[in-house]
N, C-alpha and C. Protein backbone atom coordinates (compact mmCIF):
# COMPACT_ATOMS: atom_id res chain seq x y z
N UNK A 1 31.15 33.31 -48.03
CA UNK A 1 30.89 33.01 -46.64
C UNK A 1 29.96 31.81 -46.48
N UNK A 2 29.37 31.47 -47.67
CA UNK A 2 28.15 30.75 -47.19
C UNK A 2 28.94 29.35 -47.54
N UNK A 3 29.98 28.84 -47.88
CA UNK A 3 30.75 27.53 -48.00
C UNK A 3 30.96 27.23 -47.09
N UNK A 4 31.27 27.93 -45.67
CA UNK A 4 31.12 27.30 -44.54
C UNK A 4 30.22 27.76 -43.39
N UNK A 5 28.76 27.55 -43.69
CA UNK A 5 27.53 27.77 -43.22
C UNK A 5 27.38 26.83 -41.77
N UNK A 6 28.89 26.96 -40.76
CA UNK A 6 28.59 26.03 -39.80
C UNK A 6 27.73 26.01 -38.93
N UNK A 7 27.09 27.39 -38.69
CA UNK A 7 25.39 26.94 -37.60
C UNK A 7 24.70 26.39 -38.32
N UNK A 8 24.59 26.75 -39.31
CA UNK A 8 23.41 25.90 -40.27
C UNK A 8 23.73 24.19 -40.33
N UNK A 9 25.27 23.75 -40.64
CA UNK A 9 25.44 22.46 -40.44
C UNK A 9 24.68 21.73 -39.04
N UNK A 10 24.91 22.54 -38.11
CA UNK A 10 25.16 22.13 -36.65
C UNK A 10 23.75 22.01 -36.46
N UNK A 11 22.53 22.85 -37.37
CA UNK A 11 21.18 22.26 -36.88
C UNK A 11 21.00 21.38 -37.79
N UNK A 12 21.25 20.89 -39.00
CA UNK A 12 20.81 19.86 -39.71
C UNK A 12 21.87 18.88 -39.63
N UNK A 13 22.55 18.51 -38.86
CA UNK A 13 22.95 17.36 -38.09
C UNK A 13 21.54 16.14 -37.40
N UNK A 14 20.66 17.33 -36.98
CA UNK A 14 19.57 16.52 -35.85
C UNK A 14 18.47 16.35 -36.80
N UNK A 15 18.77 16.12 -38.11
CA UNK A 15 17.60 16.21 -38.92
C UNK A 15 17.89 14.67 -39.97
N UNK A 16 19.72 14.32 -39.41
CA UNK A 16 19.80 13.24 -40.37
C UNK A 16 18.60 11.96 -40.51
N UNK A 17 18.61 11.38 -39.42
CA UNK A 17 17.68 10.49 -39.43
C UNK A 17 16.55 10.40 -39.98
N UNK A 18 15.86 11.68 -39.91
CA UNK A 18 14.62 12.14 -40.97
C UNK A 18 14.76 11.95 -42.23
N UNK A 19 15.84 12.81 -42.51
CA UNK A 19 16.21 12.79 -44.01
C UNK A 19 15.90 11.13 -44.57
N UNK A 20 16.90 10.30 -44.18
CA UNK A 20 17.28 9.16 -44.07
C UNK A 20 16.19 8.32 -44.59
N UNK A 21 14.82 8.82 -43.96
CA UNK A 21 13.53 8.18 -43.65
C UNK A 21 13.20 8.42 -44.94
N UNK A 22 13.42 9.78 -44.89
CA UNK A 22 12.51 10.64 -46.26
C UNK A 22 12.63 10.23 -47.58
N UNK A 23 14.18 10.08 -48.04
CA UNK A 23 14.68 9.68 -48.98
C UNK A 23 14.59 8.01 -49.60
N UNK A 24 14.11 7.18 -48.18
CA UNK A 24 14.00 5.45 -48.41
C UNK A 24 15.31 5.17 -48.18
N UNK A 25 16.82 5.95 -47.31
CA UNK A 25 18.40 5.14 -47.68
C UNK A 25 18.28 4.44 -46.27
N UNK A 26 17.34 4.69 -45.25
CA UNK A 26 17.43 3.32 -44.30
C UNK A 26 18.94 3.31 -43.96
N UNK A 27 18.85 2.22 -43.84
CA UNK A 27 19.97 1.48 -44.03
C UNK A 27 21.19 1.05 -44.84
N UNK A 28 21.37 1.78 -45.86
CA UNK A 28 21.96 1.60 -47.05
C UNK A 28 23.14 2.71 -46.89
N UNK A 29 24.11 2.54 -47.75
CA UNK A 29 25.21 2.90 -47.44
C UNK A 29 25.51 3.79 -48.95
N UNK A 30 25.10 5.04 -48.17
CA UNK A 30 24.70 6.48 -49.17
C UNK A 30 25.94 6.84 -50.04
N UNK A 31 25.87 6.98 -51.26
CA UNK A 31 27.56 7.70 -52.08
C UNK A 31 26.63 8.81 -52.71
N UNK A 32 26.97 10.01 -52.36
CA UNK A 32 26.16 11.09 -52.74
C UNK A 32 27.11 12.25 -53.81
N UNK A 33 26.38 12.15 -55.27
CA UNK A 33 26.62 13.34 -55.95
C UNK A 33 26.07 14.36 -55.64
N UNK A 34 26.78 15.60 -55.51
CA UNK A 34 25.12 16.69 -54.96
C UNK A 34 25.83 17.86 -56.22
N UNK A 35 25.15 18.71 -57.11
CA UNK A 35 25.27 19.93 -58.18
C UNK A 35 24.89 19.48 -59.16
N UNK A 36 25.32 20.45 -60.33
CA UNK A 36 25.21 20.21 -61.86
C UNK A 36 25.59 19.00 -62.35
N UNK A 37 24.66 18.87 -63.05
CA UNK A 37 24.93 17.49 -63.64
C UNK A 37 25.83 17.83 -65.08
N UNK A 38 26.74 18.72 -65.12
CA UNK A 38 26.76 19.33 -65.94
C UNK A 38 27.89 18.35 -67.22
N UNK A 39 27.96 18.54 -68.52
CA UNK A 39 28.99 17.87 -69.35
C UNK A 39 30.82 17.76 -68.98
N UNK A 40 30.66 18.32 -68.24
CA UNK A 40 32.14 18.17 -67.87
C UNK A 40 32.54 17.19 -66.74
N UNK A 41 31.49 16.75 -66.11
CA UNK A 41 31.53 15.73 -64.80
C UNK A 41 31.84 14.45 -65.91
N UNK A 42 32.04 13.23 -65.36
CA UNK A 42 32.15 11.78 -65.53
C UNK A 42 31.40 11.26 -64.70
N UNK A 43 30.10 10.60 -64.99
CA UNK A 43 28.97 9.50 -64.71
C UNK A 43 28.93 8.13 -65.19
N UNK A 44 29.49 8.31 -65.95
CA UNK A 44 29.78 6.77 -66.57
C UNK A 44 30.62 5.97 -65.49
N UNK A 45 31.41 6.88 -64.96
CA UNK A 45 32.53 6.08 -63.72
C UNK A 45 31.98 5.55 -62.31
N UNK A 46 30.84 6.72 -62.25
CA UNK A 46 29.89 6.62 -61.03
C UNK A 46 28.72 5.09 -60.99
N UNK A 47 28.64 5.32 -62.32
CA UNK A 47 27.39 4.14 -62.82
C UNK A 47 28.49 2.63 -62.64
N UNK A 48 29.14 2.95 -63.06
CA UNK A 48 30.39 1.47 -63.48
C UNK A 48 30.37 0.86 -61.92
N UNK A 49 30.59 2.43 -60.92
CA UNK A 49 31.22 1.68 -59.57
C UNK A 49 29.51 1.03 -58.71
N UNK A 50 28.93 2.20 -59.69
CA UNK A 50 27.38 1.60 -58.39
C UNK A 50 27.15 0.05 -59.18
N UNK A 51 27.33 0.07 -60.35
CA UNK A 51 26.73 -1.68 -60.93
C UNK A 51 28.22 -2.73 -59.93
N UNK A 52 29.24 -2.66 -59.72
CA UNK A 52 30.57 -2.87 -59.31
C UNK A 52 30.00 -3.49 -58.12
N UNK A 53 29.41 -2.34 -57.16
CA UNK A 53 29.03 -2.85 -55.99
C UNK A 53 27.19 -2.91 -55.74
N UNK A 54 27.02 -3.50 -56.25
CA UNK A 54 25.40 -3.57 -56.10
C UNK A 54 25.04 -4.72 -54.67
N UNK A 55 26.22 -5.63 -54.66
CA UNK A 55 25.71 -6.80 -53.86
C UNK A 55 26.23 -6.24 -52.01
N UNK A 56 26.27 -4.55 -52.44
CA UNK A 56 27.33 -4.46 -51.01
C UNK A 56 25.98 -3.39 -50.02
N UNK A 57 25.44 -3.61 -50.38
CA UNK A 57 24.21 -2.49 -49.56
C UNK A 57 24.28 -1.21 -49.73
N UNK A 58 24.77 -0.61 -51.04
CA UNK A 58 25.52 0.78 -51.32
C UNK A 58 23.72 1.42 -52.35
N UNK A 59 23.94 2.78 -52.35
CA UNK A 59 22.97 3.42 -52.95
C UNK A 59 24.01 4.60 -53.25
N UNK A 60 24.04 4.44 -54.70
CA UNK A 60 24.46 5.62 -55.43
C UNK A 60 23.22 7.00 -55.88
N UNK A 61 23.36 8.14 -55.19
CA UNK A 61 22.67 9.68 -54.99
C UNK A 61 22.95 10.14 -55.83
N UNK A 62 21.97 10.55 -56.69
CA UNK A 62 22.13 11.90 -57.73
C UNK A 62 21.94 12.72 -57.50
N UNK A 63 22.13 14.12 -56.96
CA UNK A 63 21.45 15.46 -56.39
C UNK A 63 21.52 16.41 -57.36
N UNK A 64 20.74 16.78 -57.78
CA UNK A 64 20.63 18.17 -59.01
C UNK A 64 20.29 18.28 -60.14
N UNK A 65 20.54 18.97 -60.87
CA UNK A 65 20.02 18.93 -62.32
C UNK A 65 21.21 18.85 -63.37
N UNK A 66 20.53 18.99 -64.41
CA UNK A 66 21.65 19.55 -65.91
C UNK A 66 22.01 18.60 -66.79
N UNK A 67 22.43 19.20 -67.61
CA UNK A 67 22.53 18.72 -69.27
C UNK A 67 22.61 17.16 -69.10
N UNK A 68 23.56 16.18 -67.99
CA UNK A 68 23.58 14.83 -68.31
C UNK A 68 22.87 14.18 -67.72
N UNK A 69 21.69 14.78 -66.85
CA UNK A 69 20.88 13.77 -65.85
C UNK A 69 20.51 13.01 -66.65
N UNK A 70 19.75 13.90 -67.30
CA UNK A 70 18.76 11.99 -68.40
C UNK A 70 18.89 11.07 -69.26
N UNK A 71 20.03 11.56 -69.65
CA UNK A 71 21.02 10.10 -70.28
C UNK A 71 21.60 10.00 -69.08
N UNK A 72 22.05 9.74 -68.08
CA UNK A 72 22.67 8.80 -66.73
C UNK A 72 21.63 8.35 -66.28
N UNK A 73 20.36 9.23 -66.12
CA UNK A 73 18.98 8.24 -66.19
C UNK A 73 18.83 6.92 -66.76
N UNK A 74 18.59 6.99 -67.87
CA UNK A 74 18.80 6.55 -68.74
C UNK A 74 19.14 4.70 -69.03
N UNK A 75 20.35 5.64 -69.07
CA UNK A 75 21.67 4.34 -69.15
C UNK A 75 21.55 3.86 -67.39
N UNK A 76 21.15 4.03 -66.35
CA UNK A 76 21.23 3.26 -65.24
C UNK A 76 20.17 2.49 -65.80
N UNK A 77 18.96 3.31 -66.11
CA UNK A 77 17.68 2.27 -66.44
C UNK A 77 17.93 0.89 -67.68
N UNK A 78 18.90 1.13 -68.91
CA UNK A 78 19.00 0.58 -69.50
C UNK A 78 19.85 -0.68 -69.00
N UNK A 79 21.02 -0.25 -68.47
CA UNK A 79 21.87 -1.52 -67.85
C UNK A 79 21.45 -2.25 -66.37
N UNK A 80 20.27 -1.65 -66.14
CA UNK A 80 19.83 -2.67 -64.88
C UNK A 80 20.25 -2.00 -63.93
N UNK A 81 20.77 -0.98 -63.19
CA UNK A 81 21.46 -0.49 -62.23
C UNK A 81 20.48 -0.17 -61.31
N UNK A 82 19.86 -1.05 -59.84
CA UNK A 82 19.38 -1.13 -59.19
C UNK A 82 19.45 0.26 -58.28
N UNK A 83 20.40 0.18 -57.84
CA UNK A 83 21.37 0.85 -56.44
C UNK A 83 21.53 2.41 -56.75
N UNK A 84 20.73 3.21 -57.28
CA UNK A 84 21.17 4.49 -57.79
C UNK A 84 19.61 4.80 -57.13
N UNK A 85 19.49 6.11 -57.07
CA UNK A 85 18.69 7.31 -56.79
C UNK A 85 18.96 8.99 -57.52
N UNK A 86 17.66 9.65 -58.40
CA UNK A 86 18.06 10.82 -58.70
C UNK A 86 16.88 11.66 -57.85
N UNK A 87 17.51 12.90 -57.15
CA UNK A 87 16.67 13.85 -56.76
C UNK A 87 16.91 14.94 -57.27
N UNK A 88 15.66 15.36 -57.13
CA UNK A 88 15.61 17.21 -57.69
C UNK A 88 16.48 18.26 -56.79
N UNK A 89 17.55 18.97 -57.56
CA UNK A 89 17.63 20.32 -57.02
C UNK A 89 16.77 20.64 -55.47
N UNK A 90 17.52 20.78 -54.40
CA UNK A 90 16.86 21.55 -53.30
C UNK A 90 18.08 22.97 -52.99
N UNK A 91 17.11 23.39 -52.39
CA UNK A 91 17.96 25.09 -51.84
C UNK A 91 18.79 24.92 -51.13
N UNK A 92 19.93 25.95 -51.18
CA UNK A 92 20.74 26.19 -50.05
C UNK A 92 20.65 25.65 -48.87
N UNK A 93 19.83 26.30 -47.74
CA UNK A 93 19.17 25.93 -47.11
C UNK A 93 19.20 24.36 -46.16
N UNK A 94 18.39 23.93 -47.75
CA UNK A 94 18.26 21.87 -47.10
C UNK A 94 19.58 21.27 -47.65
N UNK A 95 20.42 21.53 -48.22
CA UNK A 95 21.52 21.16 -49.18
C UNK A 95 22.73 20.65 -47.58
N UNK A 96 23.16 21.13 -46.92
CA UNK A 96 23.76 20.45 -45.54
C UNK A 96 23.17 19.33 -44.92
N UNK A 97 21.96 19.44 -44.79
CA UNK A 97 20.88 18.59 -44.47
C UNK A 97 21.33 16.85 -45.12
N UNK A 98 20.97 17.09 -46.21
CA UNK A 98 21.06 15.64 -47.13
C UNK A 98 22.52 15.57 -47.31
N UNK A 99 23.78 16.28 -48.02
CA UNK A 99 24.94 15.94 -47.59
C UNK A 99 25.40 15.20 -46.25
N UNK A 100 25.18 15.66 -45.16
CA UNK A 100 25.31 15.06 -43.74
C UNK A 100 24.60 14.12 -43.46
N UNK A 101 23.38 13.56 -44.02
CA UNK A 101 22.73 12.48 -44.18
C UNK A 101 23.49 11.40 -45.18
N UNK A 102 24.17 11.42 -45.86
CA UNK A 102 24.89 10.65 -46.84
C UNK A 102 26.31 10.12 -46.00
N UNK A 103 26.67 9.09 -46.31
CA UNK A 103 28.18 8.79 -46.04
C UNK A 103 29.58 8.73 -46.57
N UNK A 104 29.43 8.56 -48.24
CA UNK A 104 30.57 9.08 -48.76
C UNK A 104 29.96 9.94 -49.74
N UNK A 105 30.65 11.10 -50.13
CA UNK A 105 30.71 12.30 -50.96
C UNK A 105 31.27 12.08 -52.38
N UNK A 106 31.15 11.97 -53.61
CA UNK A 106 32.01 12.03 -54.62
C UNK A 106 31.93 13.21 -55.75
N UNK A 107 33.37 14.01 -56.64
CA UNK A 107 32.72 13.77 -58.08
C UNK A 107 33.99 13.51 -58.70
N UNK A 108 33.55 13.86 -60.47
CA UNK A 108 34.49 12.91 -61.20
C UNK A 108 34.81 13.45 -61.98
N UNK A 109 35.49 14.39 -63.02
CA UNK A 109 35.63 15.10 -63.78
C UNK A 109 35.77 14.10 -64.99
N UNK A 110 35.60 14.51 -66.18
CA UNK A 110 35.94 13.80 -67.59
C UNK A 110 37.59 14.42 -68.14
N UNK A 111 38.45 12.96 -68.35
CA UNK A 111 39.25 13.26 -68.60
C UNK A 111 40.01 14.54 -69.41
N UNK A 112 39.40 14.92 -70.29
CA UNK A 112 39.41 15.90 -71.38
C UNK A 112 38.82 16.84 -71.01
N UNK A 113 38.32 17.28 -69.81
CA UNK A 113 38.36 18.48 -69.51
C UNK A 113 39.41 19.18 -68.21
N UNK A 114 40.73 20.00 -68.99
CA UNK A 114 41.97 19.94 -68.37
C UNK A 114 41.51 21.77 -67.51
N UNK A 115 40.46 22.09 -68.23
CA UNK A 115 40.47 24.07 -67.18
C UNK A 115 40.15 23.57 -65.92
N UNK A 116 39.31 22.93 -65.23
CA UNK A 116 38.88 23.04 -64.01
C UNK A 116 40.52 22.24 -63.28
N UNK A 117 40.95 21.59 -63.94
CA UNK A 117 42.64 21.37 -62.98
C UNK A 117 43.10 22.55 -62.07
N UNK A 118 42.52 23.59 -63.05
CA UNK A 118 43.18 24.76 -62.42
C UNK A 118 42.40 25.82 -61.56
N UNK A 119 40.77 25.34 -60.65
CA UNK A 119 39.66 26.07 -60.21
C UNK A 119 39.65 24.90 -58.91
N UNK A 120 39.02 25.50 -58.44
CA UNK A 120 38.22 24.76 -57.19
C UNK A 120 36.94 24.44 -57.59
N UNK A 121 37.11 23.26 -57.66
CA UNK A 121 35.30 22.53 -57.35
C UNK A 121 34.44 22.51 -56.09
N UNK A 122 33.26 23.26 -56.20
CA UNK A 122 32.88 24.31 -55.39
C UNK A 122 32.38 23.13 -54.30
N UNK A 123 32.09 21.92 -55.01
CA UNK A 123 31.34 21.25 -53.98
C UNK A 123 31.62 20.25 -52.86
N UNK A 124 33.09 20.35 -53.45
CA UNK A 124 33.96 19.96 -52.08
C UNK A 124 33.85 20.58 -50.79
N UNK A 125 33.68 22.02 -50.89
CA UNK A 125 33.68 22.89 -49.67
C UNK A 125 32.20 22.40 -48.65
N UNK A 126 31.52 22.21 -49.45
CA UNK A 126 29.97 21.77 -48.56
C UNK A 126 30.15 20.10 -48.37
N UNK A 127 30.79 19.79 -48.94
CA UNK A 127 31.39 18.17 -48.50
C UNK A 127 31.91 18.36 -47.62
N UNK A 128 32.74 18.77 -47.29
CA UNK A 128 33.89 19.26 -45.79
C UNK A 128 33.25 20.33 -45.22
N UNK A 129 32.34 21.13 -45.17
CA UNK A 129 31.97 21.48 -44.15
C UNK A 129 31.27 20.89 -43.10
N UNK A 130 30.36 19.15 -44.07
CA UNK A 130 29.72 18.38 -44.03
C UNK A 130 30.35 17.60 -42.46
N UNK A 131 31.53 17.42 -42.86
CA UNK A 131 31.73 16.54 -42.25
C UNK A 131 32.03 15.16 -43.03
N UNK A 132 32.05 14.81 -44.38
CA UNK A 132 31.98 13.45 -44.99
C UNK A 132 33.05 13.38 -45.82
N UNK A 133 33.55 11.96 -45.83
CA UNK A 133 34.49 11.39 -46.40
C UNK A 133 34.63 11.97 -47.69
N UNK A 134 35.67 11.78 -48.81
CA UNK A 134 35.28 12.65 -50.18
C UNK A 134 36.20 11.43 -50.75
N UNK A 135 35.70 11.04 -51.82
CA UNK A 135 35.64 10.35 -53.69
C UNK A 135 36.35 11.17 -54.50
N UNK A 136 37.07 11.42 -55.21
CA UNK A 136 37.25 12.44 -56.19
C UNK A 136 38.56 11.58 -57.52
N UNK A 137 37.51 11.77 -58.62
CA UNK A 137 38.21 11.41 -59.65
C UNK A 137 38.54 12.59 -60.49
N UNK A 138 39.83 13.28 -59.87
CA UNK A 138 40.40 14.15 -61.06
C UNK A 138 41.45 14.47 -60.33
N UNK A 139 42.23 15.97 -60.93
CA UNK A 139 43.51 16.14 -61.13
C UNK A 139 43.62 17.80 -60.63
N UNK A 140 44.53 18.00 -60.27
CA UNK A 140 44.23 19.80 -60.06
C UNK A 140 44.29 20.23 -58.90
N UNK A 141 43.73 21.41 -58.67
CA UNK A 141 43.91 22.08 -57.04
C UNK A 141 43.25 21.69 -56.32
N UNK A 142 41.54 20.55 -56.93
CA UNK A 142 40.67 19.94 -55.84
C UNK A 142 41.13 18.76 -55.27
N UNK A 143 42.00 18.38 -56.42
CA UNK A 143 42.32 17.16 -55.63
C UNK A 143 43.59 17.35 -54.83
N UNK A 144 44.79 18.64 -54.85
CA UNK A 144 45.26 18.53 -54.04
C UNK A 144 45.22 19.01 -52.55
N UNK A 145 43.85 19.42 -52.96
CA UNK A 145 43.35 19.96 -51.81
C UNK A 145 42.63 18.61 -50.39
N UNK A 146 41.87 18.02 -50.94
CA UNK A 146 41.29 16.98 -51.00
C UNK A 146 42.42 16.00 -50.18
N UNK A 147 43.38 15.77 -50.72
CA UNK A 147 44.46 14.38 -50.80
C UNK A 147 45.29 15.12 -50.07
N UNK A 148 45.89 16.49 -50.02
CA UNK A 148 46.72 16.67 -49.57
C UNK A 148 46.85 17.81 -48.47
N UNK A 149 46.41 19.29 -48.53
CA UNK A 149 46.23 20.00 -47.90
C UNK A 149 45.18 19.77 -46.65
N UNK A 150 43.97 19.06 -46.83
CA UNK A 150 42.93 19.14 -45.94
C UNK A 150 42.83 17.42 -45.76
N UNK A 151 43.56 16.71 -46.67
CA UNK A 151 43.66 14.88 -46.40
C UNK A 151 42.55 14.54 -45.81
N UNK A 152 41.23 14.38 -46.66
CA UNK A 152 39.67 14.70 -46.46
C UNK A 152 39.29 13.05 -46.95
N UNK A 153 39.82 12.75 -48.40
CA UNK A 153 39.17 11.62 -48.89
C UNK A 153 40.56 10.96 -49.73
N UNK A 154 39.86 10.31 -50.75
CA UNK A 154 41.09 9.56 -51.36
C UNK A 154 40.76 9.73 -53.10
N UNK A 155 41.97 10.29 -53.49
CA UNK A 155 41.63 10.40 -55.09
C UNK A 155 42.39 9.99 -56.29
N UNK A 156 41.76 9.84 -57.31
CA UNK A 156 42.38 8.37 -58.22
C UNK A 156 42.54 9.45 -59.74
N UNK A 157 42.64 9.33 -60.47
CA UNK A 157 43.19 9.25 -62.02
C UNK A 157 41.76 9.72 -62.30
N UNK A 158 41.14 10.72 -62.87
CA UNK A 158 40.06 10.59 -64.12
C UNK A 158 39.96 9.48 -64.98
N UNK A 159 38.84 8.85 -64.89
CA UNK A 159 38.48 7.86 -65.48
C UNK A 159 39.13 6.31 -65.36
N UNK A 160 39.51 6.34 -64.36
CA UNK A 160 39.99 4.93 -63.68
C UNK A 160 38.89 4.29 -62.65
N UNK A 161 38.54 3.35 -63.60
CA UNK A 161 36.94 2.88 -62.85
C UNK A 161 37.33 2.20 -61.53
N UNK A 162 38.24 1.16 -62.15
CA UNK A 162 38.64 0.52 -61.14
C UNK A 162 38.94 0.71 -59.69
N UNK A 163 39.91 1.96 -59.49
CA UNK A 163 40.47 2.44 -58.66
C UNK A 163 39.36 3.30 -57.82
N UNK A 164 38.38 3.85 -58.66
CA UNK A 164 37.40 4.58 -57.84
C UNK A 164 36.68 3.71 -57.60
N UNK A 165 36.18 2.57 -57.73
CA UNK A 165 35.24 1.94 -57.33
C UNK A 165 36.02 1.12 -55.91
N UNK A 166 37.26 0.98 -55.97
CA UNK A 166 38.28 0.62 -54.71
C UNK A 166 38.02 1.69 -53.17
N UNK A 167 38.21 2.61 -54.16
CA UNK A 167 38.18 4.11 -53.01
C UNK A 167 36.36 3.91 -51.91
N UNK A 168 35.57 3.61 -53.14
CA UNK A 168 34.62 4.19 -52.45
C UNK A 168 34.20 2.62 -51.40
N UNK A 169 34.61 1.37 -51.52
CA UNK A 169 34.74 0.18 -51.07
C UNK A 169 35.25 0.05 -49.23
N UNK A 170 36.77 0.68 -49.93
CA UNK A 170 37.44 1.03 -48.67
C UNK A 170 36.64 1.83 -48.14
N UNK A 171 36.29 2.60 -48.28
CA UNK A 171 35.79 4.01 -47.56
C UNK A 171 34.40 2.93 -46.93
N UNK A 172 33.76 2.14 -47.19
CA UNK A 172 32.39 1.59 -47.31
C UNK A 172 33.10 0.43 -45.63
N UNK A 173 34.36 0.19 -46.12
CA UNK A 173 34.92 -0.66 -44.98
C UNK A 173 34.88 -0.68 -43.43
N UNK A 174 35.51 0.54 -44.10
CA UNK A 174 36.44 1.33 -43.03
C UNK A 174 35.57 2.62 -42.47
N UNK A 175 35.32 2.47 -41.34
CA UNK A 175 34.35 3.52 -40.59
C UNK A 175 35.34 4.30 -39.71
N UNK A 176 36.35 3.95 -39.44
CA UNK A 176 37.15 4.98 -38.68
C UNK A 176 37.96 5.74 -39.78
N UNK A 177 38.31 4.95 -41.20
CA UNK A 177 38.89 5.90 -42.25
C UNK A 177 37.72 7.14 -42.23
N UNK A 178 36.73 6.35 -42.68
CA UNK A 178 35.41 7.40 -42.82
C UNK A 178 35.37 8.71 -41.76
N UNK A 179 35.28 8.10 -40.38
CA UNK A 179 35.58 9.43 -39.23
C UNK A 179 36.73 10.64 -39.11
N UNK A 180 37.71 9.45 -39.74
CA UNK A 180 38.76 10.86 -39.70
C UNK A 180 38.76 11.77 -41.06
N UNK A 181 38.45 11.21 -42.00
CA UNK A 181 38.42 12.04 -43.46
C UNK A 181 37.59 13.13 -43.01
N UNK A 182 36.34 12.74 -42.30
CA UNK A 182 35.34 13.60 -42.10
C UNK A 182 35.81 14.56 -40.95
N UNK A 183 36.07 14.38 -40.26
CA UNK A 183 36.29 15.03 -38.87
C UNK A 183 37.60 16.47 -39.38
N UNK A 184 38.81 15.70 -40.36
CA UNK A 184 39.63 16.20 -40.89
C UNK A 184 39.38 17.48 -41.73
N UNK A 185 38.14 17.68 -42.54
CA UNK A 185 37.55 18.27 -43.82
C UNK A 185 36.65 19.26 -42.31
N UNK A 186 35.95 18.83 -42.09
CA UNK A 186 35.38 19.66 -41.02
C UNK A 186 35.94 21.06 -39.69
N UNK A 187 36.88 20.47 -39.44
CA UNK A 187 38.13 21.29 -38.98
C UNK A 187 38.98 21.97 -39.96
N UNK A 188 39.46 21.35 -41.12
CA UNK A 188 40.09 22.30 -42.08
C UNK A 188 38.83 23.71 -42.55
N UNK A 189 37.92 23.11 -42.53
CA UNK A 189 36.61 24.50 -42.90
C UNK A 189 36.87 25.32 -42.06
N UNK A 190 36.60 24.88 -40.85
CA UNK A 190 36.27 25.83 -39.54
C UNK A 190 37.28 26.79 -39.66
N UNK A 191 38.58 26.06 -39.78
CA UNK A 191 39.86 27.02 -39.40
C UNK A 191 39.72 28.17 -40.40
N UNK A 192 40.11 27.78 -41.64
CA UNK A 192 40.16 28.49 -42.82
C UNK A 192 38.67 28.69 -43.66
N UNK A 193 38.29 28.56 -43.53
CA UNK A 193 36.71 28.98 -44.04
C UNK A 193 35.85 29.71 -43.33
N UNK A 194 36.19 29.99 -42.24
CA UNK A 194 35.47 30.44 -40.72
C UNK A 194 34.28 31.87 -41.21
N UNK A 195 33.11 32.31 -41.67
CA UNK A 195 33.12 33.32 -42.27
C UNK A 195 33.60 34.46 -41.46
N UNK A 196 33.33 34.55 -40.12
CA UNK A 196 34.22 35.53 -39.05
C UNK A 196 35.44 35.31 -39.29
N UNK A 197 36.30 34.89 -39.55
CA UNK A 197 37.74 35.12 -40.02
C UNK A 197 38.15 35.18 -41.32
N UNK A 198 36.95 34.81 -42.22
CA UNK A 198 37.06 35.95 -43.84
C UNK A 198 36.49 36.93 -43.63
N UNK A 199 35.59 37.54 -43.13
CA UNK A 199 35.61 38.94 -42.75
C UNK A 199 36.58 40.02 -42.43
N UNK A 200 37.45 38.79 -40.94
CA UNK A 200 38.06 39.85 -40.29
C UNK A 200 39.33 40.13 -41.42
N UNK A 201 40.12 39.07 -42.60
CA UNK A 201 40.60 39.42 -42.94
C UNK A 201 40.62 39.82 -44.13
N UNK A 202 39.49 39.87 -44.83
CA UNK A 202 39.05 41.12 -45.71
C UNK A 202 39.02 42.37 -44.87
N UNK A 203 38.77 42.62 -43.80
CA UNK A 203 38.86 43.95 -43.75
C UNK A 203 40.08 44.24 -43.04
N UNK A 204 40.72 43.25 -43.03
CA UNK A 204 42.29 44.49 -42.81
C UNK A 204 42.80 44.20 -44.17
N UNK A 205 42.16 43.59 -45.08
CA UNK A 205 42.97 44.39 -46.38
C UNK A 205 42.40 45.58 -47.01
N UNK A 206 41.31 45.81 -46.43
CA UNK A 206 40.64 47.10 -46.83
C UNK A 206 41.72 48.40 -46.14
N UNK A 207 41.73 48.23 -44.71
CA UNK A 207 42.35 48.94 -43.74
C UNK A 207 43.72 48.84 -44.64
């Protein structure tokens, strides 16, 4: 129920601007990772597209923890990568907050990892409840969810730098693409994510 936490969206809507403040993104044109940083994601693709576009007013978001933060640390620090930001893990809670403060959403799976093709990546759902455009470099039920069922964002090949660094460009362009991806992902929640209508129909399968 809590994937689509829409009162909670609906008060940290009036909090973007703060955030905004809080974080130093001003003005800058937010691409936000938000979860585990875990070995199965692709950062190297993320880093490629933030060095790609450094001259475009873009700030690439790290949100969370795990096994690859500090080598992506790291390696941004080593190759010069200006345009990046990592924050700590926040709760439930503030987690709508800073998503809805951001403007495009991404993640990226590593080619060679073929199980999650077949799972939902959880953090799409708080992306689209969000309201925000979605990035997605992989293959599977998120992305046909993504691209096709809920036609939220735009998604490319695992490990095609190129093409994701295109996606998130366009998306950077285009502010009415941006409105409808978002607006699109937001309404697909409501309908089907509604927690009053997973309730009601968990319990007529109980009944």
């Amino acid at each position: 129920a809590d994937i689509a936490d829409l009162d909670n969206l609906e008060k940290s809507n009036f909090n973007r601007n703060f955030i905004r403040k809080k974080f130093g993104w001003d003005d800058r044109f937010v691409v936000l990772y938000s979860g585990s940083m875990s070995a199965v994601y692709d950062f190297d693709i993320v880093l490629e597209a933030a060095k790609m576009l450094e001259n475009e007013s873009t700030l690439f978001v790290f949100l969370g923890d795990g096994r690859q933060k500090q080598a992506t640390r790291e390696k941004a620090r080593r190759e010069k990568i200006k345009n990046v930001q990592f924050l700590e893990p926040v709760g439930k809670n503030e987690l709508p907050g800073i998503i809805g403060a951001a403007d495009v959403c991404i993640a990226s799976l590593k080619k060679e990892v073929r199980l999650l093709k077949y799972v939902y990546v959880s953090k799409i759902f708080d992306y689209m409840a969000a309201g925000k455009p979605i990035v997605l470099a992989m293959e599977g039920v998120s992305a046909d969810l993504v691209c096709g069922k809920a036609d939220v964002g735009i998604c490319v090949l695992p490990g095609d730098k190129e093409n994701f660094k295109k996606a998130i460009f366009d998306l950077y362009r285009d502010t009415g693409l941006r409105q409808k991806f978002g607006e699109s992902g937001f309404a697909y929640i409501a309908k089907n994510f509604n927690p009053e209508k997973l309730a009601e129909e968990y319990l007529a399968v109980i009944k």
